[in-house]
C-alpha atoms as a PDB file:
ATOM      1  CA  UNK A   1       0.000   0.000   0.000  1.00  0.00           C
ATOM      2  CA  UNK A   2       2.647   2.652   0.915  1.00  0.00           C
ATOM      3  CA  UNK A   3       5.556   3.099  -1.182  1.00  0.00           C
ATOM      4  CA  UNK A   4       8.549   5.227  -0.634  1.00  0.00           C
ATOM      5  CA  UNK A   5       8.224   8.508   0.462  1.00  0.00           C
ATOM      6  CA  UNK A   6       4.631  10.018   0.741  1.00  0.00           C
ATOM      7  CA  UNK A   7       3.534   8.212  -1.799  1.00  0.00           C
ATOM      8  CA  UNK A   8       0.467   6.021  -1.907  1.00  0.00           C
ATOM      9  CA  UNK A   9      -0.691   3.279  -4.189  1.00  0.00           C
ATOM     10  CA  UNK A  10      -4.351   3.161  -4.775  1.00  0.00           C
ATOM     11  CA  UNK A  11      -6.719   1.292  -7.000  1.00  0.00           C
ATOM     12  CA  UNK A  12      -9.204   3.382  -8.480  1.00  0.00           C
ATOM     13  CA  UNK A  13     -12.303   1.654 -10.146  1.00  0.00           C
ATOM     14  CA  UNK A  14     -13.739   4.057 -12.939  1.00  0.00           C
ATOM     15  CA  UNK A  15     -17.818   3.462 -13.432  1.00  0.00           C
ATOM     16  CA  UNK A  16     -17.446   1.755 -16.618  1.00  0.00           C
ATOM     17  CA  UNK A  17     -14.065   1.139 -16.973  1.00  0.00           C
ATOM     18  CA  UNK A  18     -12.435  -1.156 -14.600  1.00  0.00           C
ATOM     19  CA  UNK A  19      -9.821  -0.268 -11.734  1.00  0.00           C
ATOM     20  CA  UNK A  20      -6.874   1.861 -12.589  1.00  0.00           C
ATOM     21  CA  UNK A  21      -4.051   1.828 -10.234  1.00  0.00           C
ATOM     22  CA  UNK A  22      -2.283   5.143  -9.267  1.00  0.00           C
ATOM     23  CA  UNK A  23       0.089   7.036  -6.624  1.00  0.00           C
ATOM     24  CA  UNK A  24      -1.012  10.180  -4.747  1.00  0.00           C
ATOM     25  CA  UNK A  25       1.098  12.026  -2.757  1.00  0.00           C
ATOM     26  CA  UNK A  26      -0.046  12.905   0.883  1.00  0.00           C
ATOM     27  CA  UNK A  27       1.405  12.452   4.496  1.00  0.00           C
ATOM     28  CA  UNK A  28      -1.475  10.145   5.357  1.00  0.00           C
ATOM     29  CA  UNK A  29      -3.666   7.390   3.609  1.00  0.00           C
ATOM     30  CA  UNK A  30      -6.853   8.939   4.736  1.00  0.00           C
ATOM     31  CA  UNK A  31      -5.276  12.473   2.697  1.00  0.00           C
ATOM     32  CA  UNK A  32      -4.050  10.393  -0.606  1.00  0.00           C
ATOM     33  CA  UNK A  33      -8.037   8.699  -0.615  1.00  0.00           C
ATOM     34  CA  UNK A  34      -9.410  12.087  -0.677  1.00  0.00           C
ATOM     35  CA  UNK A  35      -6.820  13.133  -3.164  1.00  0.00           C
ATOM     36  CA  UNK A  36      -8.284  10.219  -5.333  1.00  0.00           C
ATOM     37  CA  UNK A  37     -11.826  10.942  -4.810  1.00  0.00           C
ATOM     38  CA  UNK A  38     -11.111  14.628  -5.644  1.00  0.00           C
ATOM     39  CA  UNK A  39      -9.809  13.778  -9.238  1.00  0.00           C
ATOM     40  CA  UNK A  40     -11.685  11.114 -10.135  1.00  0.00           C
ATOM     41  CA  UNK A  41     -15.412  11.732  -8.945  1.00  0.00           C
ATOM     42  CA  UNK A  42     -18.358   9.084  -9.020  1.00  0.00           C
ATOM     43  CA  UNK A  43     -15.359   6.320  -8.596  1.00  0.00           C
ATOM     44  CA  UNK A  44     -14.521   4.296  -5.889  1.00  0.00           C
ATOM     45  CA  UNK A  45     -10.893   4.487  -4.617  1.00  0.00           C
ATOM     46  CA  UNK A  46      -9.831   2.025  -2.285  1.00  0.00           C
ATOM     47  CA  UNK A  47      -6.305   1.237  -0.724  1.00  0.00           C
ATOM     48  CA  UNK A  48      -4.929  -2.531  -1.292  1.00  0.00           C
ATOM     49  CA  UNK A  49      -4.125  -4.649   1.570  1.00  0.00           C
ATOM     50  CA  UNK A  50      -1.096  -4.612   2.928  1.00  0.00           C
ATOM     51  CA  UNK A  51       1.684  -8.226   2.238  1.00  0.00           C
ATOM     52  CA  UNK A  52       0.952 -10.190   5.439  1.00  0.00           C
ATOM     53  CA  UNK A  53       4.504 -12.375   6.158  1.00  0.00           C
ATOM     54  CA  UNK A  54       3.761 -15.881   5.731  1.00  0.00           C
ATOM     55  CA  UNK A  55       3.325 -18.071   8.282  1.00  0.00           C
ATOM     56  CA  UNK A  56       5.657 -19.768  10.152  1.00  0.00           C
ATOM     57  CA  UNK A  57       5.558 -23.645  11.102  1.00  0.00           C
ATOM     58  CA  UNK A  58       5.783 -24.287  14.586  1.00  0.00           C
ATOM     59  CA  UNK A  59       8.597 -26.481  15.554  1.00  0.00           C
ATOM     60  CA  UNK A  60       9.277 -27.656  19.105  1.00  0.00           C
ATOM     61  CA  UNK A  61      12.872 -26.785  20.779  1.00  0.00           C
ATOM     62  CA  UNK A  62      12.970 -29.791  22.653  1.00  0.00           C
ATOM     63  CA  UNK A  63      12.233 -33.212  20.257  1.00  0.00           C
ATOM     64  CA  UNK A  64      15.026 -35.243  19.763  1.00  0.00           C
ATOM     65  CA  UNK A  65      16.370 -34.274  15.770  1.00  0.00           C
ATOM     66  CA  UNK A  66      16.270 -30.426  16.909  1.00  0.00           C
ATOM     67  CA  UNK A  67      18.571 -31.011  19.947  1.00  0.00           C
ATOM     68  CA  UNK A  68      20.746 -33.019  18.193  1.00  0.00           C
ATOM     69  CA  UNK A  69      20.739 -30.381  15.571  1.00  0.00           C
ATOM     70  CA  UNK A  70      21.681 -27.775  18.021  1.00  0.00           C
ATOM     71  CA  UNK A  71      24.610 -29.979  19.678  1.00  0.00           C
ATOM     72  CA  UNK A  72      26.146 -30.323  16.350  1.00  0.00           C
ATOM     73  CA  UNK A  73      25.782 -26.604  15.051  1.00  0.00           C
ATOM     74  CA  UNK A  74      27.679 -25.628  18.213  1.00  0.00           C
ATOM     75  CA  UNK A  75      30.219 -28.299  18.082  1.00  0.00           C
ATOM     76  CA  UNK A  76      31.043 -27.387  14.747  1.00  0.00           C
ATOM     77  CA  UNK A  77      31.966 -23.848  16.132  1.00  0.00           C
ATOM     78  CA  UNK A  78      34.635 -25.396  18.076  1.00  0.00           C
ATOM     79  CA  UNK A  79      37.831 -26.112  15.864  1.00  0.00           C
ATOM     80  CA  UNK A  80      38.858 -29.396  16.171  1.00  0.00           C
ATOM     81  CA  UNK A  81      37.015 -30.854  18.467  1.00  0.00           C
ATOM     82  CA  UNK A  82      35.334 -34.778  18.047  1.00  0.00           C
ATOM     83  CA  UNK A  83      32.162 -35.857  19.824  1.00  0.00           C
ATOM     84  CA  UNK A  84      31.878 -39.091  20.616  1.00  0.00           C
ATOM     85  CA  UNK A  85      28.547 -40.333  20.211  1.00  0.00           C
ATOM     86  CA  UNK A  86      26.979 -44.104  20.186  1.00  0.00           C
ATOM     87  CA  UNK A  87      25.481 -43.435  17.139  1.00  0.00           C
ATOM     88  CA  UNK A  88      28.859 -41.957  14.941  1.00  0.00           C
ATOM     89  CA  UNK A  89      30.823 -44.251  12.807  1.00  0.00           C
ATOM     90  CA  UNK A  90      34.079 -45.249  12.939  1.00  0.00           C
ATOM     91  CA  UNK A  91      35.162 -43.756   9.713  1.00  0.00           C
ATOM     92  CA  UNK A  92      34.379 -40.522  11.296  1.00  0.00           C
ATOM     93  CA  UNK A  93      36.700 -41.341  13.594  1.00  0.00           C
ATOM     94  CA  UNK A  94      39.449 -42.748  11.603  1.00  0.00           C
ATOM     95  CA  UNK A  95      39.362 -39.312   9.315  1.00  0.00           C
ATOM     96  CA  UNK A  96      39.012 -36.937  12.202  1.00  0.00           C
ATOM     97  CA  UNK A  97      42.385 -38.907  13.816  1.00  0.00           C
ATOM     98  CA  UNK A  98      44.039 -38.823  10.192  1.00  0.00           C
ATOM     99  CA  UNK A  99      43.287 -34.893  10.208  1.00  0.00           C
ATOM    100  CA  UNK A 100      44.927 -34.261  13.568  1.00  0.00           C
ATOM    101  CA  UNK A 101      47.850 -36.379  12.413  1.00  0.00           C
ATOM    102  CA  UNK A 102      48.038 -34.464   8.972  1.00  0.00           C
ATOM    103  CA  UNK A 103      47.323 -31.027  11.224  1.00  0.00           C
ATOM    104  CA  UNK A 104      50.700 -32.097  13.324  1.00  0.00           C
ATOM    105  CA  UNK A 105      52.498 -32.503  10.161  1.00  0.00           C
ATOM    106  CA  UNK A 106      52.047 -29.424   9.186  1.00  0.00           C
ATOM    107  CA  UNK A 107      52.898 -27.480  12.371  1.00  0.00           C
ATOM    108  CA  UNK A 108      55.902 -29.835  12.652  1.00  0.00           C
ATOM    109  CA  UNK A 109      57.054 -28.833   8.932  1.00  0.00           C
ATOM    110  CA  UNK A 110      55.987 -24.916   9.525  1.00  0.00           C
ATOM    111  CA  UNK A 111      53.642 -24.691   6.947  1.00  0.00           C
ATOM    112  CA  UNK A 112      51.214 -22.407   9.272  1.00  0.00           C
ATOM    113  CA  UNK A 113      54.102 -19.808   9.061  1.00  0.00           C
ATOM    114  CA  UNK A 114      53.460 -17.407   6.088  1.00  0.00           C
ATOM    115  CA  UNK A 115      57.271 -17.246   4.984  1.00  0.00           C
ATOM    116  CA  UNK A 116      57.232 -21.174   4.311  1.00  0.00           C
ATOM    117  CA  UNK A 117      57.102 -21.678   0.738  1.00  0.00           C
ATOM    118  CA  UNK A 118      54.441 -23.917   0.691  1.00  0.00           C
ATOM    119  CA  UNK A 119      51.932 -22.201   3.280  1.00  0.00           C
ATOM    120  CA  UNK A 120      48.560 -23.102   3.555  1.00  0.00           C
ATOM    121  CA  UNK A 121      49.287 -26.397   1.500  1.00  0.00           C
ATOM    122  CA  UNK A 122      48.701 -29.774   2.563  1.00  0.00           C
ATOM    123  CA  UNK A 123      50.070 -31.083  -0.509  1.00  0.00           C
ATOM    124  CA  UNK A 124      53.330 -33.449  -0.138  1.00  0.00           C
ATOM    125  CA  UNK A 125      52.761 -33.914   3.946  1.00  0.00           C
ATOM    126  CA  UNK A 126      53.142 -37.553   4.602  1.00  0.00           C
ATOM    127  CA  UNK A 127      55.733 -38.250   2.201  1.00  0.00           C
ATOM    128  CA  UNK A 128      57.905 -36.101   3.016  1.00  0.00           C
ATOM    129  CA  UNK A 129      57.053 -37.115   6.421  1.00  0.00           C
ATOM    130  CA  UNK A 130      57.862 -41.229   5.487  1.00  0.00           C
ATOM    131  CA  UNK A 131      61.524 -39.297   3.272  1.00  0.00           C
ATOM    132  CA  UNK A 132      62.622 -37.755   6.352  1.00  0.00           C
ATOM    133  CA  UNK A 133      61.423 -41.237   8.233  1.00  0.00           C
ATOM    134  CA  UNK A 134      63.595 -42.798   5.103  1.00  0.00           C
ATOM    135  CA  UNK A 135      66.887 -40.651   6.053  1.00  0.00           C
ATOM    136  CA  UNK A 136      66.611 -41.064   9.788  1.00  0.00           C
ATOM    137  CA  UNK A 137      66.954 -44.928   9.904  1.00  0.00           C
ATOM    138  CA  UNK A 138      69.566 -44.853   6.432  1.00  0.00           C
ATOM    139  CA  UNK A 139      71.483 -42.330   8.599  1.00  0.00           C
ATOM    140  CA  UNK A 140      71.324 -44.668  12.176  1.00  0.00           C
ATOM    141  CA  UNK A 141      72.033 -47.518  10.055  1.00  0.00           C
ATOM    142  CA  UNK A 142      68.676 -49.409  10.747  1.00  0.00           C
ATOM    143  CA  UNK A 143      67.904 -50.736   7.512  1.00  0.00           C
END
């Protein structure tokens, strides 16, 4: 119904005609009616209805799937942390232990330093990791 500014939208049905839809300027709906009555006489000027938000559905806070819902949106806030739940697999658990291992690879190499030449890259880790494994026991005389 009101648009920006003053400005009013109105639907004006001519005798005859059908509606017309205008704006007339006024500070207050009652004032822009008038207006519209004023220059178009023996009409009727009416003011559409207003966009009514839609409705929202109802949910209850406290059912199972939305607490669990919940519990995971704020674990996943925290960086690296794994909750242990009956129901998660033990993939999950497998790929969240290979991360931390990868993650300590990375700090160990100095990759999280910006001067390292390959800095933010995960690329490379683990061999290098089993090459410097490789020297260590050539160089004790292990193998």
């Amino acid at each position: 119904m009101a648009t920006a500014g003053n400005y009013f939208e109105l639907v004006v049905w001519l005798p005859g005609s059908g509606p017309l839809c205008r704006l007339f300027q006024a500070d207050t709906l009652e004032l822009a009616i008038e207006k519209a009555q004023a220059a178009y006489p023996k009409s009727r000027v009416q003011a559409p209805e207003t966009e009514r938000a839609k409705a929202r559905l109802a949910r209850s806070s406290t059912s199972q799937s939305v607490l669990q819902r919940m519990r995971y949106k704020r674990a996943r806030k925290c960086t690296n942390t794994v909750l242990k739940s009956p129901k998660m697999s033990e993939s999950v658990l497998l790929d969240q232990q290979r991360y931390d291992e990868l993650q300590a690879l990375y700090v160990k190499d100095g990759r999280d330093k910006r001067d390292h030449p390959m800095y933010g890259l995960y690329t490379g880790l683990y061999q290098a990791y089993l090459a410097g494994i490789a020297v260590e026991t050539a160089d004790t005389g292990e193998v």
